[in-house]
C-alpha atoms as a PDB file:
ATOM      1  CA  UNK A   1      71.972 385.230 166.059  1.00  0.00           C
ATOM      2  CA  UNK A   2      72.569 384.376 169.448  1.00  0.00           C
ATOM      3  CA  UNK A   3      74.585 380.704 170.791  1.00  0.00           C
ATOM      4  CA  UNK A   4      74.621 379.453 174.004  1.00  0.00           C
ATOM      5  CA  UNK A   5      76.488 376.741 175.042  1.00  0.00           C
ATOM      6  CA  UNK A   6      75.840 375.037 178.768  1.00  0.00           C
ATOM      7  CA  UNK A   7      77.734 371.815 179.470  1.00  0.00           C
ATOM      8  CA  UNK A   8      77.774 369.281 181.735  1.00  0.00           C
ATOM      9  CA  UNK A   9      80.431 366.483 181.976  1.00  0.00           C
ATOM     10  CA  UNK A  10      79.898 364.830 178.684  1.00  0.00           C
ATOM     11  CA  UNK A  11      76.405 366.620 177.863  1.00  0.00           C
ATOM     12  CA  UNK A  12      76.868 369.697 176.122  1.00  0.00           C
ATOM     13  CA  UNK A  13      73.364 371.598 175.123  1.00  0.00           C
ATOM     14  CA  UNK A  14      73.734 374.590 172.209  1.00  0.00           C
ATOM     15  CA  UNK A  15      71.105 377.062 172.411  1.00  0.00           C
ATOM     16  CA  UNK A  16      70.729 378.856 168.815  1.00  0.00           C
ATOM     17  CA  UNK A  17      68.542 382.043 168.716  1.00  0.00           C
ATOM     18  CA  UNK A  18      67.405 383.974 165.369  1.00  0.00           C
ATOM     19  CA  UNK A  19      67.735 383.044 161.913  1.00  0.00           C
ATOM     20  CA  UNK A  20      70.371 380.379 160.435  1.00  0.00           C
ATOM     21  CA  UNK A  21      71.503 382.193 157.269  1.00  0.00           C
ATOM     22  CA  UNK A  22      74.645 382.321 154.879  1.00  0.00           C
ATOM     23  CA  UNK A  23      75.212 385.774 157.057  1.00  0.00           C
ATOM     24  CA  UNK A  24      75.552 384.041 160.271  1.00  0.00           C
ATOM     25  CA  UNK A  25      75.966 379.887 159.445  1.00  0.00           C
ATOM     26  CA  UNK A  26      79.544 381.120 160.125  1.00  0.00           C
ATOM     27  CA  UNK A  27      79.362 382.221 163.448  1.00  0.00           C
ATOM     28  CA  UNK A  28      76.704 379.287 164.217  1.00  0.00           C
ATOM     29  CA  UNK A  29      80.167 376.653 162.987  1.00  0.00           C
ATOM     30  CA  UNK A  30      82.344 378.543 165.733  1.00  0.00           C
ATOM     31  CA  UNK A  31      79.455 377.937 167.940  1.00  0.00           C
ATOM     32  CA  UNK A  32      79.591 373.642 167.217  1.00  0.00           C
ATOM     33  CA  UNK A  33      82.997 372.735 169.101  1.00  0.00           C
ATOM     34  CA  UNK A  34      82.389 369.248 170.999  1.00  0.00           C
ATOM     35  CA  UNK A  35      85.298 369.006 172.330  1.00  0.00           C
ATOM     36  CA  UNK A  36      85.376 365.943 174.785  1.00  0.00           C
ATOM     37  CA  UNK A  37      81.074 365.560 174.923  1.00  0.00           C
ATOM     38  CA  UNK A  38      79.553 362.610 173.929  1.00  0.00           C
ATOM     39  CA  UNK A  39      76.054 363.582 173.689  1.00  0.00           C
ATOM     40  CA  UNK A  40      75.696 366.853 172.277  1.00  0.00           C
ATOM     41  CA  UNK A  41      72.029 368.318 171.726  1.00  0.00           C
ATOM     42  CA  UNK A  42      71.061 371.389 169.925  1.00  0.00           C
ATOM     43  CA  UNK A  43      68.050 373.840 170.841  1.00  0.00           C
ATOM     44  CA  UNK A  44      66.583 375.399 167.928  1.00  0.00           C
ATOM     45  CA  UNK A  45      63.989 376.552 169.981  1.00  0.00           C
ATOM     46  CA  UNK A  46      64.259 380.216 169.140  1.00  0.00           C
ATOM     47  CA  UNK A  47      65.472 379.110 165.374  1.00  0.00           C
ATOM     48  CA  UNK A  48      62.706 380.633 162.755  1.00  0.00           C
ATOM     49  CA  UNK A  49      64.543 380.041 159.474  1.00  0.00           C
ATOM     50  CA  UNK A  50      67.182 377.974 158.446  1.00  0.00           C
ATOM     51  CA  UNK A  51      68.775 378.031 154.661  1.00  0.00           C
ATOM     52  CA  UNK A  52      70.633 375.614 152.821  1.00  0.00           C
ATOM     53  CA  UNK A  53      73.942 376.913 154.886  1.00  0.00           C
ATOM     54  CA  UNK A  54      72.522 375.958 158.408  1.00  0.00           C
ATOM     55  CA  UNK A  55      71.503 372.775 156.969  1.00  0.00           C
ATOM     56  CA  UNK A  56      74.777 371.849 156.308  1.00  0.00           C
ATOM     57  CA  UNK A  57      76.269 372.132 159.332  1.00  0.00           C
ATOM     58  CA  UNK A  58      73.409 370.476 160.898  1.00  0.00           C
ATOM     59  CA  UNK A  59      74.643 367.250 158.697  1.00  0.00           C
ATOM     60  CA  UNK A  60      78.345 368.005 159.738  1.00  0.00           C
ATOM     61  CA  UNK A  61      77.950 368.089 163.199  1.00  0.00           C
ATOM     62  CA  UNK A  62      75.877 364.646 162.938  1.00  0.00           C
ATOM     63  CA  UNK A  63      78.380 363.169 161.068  1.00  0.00           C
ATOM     64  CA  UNK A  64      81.492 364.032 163.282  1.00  0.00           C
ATOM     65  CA  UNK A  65      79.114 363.176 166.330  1.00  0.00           C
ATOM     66  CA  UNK A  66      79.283 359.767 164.984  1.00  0.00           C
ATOM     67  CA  UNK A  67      82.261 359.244 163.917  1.00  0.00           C
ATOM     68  CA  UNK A  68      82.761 359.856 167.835  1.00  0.00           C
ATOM     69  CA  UNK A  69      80.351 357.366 168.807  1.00  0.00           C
ATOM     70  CA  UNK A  70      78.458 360.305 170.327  1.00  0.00           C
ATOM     71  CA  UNK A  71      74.888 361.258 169.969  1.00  0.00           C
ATOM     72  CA  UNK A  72      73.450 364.252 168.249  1.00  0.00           C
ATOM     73  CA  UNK A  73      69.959 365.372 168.984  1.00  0.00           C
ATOM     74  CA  UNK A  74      67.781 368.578 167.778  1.00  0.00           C
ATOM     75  CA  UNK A  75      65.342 369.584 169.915  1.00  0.00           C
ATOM     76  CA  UNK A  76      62.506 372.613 169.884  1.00  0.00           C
ATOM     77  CA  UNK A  77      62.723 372.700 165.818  1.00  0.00           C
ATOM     78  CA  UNK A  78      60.125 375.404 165.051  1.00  0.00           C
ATOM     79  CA  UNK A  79      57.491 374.407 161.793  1.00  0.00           C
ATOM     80  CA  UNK A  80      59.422 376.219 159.263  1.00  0.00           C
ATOM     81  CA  UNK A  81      62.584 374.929 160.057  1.00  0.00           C
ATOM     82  CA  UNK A  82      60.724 371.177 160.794  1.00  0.00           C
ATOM     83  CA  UNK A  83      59.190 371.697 157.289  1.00  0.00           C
ATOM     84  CA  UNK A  84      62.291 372.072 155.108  1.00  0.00           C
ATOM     85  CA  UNK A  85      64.340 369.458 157.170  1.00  0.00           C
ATOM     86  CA  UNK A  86      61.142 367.441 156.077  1.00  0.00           C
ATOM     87  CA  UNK A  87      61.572 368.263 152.220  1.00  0.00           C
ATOM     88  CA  UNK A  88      65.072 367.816 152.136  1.00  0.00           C
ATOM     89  CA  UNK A  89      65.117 364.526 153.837  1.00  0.00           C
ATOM     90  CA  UNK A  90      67.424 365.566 156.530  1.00  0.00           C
ATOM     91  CA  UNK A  91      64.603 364.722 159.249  1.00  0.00           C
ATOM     92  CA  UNK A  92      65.128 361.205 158.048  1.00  0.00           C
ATOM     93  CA  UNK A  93      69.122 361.168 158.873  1.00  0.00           C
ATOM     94  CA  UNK A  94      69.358 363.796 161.950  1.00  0.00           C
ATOM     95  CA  UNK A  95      67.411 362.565 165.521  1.00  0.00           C
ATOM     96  CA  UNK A  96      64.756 365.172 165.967  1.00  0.00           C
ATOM     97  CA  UNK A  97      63.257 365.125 169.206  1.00  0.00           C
END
Protein backbone atom coordinates (compact mmCIF):
# COMPACT_ATOMS: atom_id res chain seq x y z
CA UNK A 1 0.00 0.00 0.00
CA UNK A 2 1.06 3.23 -1.00
CA UNK A 3 -0.19 6.99 0.92
CA UNK A 4 0.22 10.17 -0.35
CA UNK A 5 -0.50 13.08 1.35
CA UNK A 6 -0.56 16.72 -0.63
CA UNK A 7 -1.79 19.69 1.40
CA UNK A 8 -2.76 22.92 0.93
CA UNK A 9 -3.49 25.50 3.71
CA UNK A 10 -6.39 23.85 5.35
CA UNK A 11 -7.08 21.20 2.43
CA UNK A 12 -5.24 18.18 2.91
CA UNK A 13 -5.93 15.32 0.04
CA UNK A 14 -4.68 11.45 1.05
CA UNK A 15 -4.00 9.40 -1.84
CA UNK A 16 -4.32 5.52 -0.80
CA UNK A 17 -3.01 2.94 -3.36
CA UNK A 18 -3.49 -1.05 -3.10
CA UNK A 19 -5.49 -3.01 -0.85
CA UNK A 20 -6.85 -1.81 2.75
CA UNK A 21 -6.23 -4.96 4.82
CA UNK A 22 -5.59 -5.97 8.59
CA UNK A 23 -1.77 -6.22 7.08
CA UNK A 24 -1.57 -2.67 6.18
CA UNK A 25 -4.89 -0.71 7.99
CA UNK A 26 -1.90 0.07 10.29
CA UNK A 27 0.24 1.88 8.18
CA UNK A 28 -2.98 3.46 6.34
CA UNK A 29 -3.81 5.06 10.49
CA UNK A 30 -0.15 6.62 10.42
CA UNK A 31 -1.10 7.84 7.08
CA UNK A 32 -4.62 9.88 8.65
CA UNK A 33 -2.85 12.79 10.74
CA UNK A 34 -5.01 16.12 10.17
CA UNK A 35 -3.21 18.08 11.96
CA UNK A 36 -4.48 21.77 11.56
CA UNK A 37 -6.83 20.91 8.04
CA UNK A 38 -10.25 21.48 8.03
CA UNK A 39 -11.33 19.75 5.02
CA UNK A 40 -9.60 16.64 4.61
CA UNK A 41 -10.51 14.33 1.49
CA UNK A 42 -9.40 10.88 0.82
CA UNK A 43 -8.62 9.28 -2.75
CA UNK A 44 -9.37 5.75 -2.89
CA UNK A 45 -8.90 5.89 -6.36
CA UNK A 46 -6.33 3.15 -6.64
CA UNK A 47 -8.15 1.31 -3.46
CA UNK A 48 -9.45 -2.35 -4.81
CA UNK A 49 -10.37 -3.96 -1.49
CA UNK A 50 -11.08 -2.77 1.73
CA UNK A 51 -11.84 -5.22 4.94
CA UNK A 52 -13.55 -4.66 8.02
CA UNK A 53 -10.06 -2.95 9.38
CA UNK A 54 -10.02 -0.12 6.67
CA UNK A 55 -13.55 0.40 7.36
CA UNK A 56 -12.93 1.36 10.63
CA UNK A 57 -10.71 3.90 10.27
CA UNK A 58 -12.72 5.26 7.54
CA UNK A 59 -15.50 5.86 10.49
CA UNK A 60 -12.67 7.23 12.82
CA UNK A 61 -11.35 9.68 10.73
CA UNK A 62 -15.11 10.95 10.03
CA UNK A 63 -15.79 11.11 13.41
CA UNK A 64 -12.67 13.14 14.64
CA UNK A 65 -13.22 15.29 11.36
CA UNK A 66 -16.30 16.34 13.04
CA UNK A 67 -15.68 16.68 16.17
CA UNK A 68 -13.33 19.41 14.45
CA UNK A 69 -16.01 20.95 12.61
CA UNK A 70 -14.06 19.83 9.53
CA UNK A 71 -15.23 18.00 6.53
CA UNK A 72 -14.37 14.52 5.45
CA UNK A 73 -14.93 13.44 1.91
CA UNK A 74 -14.05 10.02 -0.09
CA UNK A 75 -13.59 10.35 -3.44
CA UNK A 76 -12.68 7.74 -6.54
CA UNK A 77 -14.21 4.68 -4.33
CA UNK A 78 -13.75 1.77 -6.77
CA UNK A 79 -17.17 -0.83 -7.05
CA UNK A 80 -15.89 -3.28 -4.64
CA UNK A 81 -14.99 -1.03 -2.10
CA UNK A 82 -18.46 1.23 -3.05
CA UNK A 83 -20.29 -2.15 -2.69
CA UNK A 84 -19.39 -3.15 0.88
CA UNK A 85 -19.52 0.53 2.19
CA UNK A 86 -23.09 0.01 0.62
CA UNK A 87 -23.86 -3.27 2.71
CA UNK A 88 -22.52 -2.09 5.75
CA UNK A 89 -24.30 1.15 5.77
CA UNK A 90 -21.24 3.21 6.05
CA UNK A 91 -22.13 4.98 2.57
CA UNK A 92 -25.06 6.31 4.50
CA UNK A 93 -22.78 8.07 7.39
CA UNK A 94 -19.37 8.89 5.36
CA UNK A 95 -19.77 11.78 2.27
CA UNK A 96 -18.90 9.83 -0.81
CA UNK A 97 -18.31 11.88 -3.67
Amino acid sequence: MEIKTQSDGNNLTITVSGRVDTVTAPELEAGLKFGEATSVVLDLGDVPYMSSAGLRLLLVAHKTMLAKGGDFQIINVQPAVKEVLDITGFSNILHLV
